[in-house]
N, C-alpha and C. Protein backbone atom coordinates (compact mmCIF):
# COMPACT_ATOMS: atom_id res chain seq x y z
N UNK A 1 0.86 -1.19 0.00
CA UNK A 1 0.00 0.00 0.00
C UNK A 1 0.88 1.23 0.00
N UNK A 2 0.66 2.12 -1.45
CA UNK A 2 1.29 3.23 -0.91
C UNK A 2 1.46 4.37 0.62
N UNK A 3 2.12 5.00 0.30
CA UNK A 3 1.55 6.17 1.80
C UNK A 3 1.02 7.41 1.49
N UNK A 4 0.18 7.19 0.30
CA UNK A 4 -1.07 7.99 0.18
C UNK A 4 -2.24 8.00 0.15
N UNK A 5 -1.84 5.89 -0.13
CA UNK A 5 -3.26 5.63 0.33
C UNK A 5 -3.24 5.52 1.54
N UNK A 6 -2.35 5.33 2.84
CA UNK A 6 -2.19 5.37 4.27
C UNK A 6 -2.89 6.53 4.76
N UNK A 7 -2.06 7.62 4.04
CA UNK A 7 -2.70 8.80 4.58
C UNK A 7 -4.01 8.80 4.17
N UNK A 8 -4.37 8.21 3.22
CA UNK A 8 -6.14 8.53 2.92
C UNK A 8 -6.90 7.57 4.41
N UNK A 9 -6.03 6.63 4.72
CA UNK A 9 -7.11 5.47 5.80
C UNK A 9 -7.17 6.22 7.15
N UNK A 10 -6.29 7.40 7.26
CA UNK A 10 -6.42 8.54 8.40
C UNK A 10 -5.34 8.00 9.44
N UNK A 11 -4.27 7.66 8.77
CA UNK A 11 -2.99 7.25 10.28
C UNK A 11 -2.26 8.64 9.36
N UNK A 12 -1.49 9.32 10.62
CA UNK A 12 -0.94 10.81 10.94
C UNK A 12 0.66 9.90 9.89
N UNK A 13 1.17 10.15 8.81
CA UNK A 13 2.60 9.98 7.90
C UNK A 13 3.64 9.97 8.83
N UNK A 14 3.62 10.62 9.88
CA UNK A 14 4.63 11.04 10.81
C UNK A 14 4.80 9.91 11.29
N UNK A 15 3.87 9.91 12.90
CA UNK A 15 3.95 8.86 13.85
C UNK A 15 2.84 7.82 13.81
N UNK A 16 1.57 7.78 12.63
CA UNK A 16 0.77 6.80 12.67
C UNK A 16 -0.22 6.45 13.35
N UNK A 17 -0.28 7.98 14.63
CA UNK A 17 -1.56 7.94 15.06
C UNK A 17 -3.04 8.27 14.37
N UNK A 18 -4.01 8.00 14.60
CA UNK A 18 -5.29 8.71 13.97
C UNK A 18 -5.12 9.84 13.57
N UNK A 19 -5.46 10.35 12.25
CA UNK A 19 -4.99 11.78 11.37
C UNK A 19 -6.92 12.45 12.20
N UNK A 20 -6.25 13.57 12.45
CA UNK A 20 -7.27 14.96 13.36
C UNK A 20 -7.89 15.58 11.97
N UNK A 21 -8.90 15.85 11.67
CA UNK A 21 -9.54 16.34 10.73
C UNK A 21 -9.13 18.05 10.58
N UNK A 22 -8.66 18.60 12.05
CA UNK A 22 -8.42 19.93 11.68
C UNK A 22 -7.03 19.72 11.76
N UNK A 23 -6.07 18.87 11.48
CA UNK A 23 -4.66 19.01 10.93
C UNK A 23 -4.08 18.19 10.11
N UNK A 24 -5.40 17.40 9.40
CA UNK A 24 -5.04 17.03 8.49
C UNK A 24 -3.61 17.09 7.24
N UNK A 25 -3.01 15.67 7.08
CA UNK A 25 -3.08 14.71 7.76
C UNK A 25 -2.52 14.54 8.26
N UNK A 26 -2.35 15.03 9.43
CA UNK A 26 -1.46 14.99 10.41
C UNK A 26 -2.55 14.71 11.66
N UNK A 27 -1.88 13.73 12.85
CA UNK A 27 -3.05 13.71 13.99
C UNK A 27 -2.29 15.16 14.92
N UNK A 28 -1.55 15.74 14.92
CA UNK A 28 -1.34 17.20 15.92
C UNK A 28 -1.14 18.50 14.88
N UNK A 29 -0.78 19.36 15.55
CA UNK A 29 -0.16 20.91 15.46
C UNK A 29 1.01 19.87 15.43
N UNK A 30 1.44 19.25 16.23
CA UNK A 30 2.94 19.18 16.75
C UNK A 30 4.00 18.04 15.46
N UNK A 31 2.76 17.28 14.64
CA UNK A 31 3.03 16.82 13.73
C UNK A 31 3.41 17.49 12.92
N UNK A 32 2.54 18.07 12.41
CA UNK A 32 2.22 19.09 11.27
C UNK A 32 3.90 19.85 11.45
N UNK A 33 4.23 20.46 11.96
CA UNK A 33 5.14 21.74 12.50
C UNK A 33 6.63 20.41 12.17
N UNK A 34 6.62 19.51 12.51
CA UNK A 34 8.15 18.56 12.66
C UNK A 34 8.08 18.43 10.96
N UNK A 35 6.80 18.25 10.13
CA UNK A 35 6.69 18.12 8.80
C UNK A 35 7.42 19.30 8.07
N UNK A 36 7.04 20.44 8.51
CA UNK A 36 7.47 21.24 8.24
C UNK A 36 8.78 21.71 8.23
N UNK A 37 9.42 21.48 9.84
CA UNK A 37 10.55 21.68 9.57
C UNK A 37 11.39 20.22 8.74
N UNK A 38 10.85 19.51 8.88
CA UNK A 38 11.72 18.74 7.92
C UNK A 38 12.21 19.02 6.54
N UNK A 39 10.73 19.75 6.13
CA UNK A 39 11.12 20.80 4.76
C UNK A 39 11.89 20.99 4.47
N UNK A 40 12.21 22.06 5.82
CA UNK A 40 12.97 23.43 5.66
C UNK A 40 14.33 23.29 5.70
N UNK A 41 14.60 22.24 6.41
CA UNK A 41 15.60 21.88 7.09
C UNK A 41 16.15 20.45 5.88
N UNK A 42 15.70 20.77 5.05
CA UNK A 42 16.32 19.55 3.65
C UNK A 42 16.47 17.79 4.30
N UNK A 43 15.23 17.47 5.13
CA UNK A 43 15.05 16.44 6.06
C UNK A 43 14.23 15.15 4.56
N UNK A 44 14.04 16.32 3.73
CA UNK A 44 13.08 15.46 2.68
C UNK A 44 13.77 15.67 1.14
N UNK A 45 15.44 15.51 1.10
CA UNK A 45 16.27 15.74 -0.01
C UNK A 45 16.69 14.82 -0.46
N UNK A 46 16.73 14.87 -2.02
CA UNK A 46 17.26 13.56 -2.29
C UNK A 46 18.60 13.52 -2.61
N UNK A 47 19.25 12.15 -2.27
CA UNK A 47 20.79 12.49 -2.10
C UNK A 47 21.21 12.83 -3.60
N UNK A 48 22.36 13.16 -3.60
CA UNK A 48 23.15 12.95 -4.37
C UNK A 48 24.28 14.17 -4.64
N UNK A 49 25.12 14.23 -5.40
CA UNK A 49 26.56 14.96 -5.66
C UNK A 49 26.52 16.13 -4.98
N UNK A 50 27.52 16.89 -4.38
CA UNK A 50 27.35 18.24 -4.51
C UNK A 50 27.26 18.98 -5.48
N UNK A 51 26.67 20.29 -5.76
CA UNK A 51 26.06 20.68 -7.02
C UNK A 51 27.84 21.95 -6.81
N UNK A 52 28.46 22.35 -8.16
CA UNK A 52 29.51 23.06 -8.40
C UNK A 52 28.83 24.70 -8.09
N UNK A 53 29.02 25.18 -7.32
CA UNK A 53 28.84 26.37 -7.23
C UNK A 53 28.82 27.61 -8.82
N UNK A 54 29.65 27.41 -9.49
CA UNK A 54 30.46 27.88 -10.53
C UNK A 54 28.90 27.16 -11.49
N UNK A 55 28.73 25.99 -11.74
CA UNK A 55 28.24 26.00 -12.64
C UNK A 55 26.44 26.07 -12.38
N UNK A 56 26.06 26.25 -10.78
CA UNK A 56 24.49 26.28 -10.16
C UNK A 56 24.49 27.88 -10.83
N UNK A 57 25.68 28.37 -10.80
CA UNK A 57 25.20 30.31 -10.82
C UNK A 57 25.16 30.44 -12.18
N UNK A 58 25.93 29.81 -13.22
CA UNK A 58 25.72 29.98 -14.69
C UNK A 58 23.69 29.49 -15.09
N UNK A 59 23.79 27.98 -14.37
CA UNK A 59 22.69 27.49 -14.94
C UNK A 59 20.93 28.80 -14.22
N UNK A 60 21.60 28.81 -13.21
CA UNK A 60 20.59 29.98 -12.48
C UNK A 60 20.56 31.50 -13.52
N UNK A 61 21.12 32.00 -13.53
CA UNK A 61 21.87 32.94 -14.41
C UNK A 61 21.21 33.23 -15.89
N UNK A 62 20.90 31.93 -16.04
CA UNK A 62 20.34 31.91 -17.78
C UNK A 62 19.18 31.40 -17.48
N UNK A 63 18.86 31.24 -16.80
CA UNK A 63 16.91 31.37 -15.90
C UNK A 63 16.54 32.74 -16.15
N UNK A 64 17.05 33.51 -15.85
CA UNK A 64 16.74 34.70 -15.30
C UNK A 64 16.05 35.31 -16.12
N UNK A 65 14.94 35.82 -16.19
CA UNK A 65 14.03 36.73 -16.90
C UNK A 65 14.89 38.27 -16.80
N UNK A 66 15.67 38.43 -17.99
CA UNK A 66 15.72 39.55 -18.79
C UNK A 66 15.04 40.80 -18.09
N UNK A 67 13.94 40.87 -18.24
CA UNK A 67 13.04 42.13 -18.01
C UNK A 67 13.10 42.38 -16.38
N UNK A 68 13.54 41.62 -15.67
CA UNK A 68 13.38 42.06 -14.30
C UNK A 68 14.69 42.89 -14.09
């Protein structure tokens, strides 16, 4: 079973308690908030190489919308 259909059967992704309808799907605030920082905090990155500084600022660089 994926873990989206998990999260649809109402266990919290985190710790697997009963998912709370007002923090969905998460069963706390306190869930919700560790989700978050996991974010933020690159807890949800996928591995791999370090990226070359030299060549992230070229490829960023030629992103860049002109007009701004």
């Amino acid at each position: 079973m994926s873990t989206a259909a998990k999260t649809r059967s109402g266990a919290c992704p985190l710790c697997r308690k009963p998912a709370a309808e007002q923090f969905a799907p998460f069963c706390s605030q306190g869930c919700r908030d560790r989700d978050l920082l996991n974010w933020l905090g690159d807890g949800y990155r996928i591995a791999g190489p370090p990226a070359d500084p030299d060549t992230l600022a070229e490829t960023l660089d030629s992103r860049r919308d002109p007009s701004l």
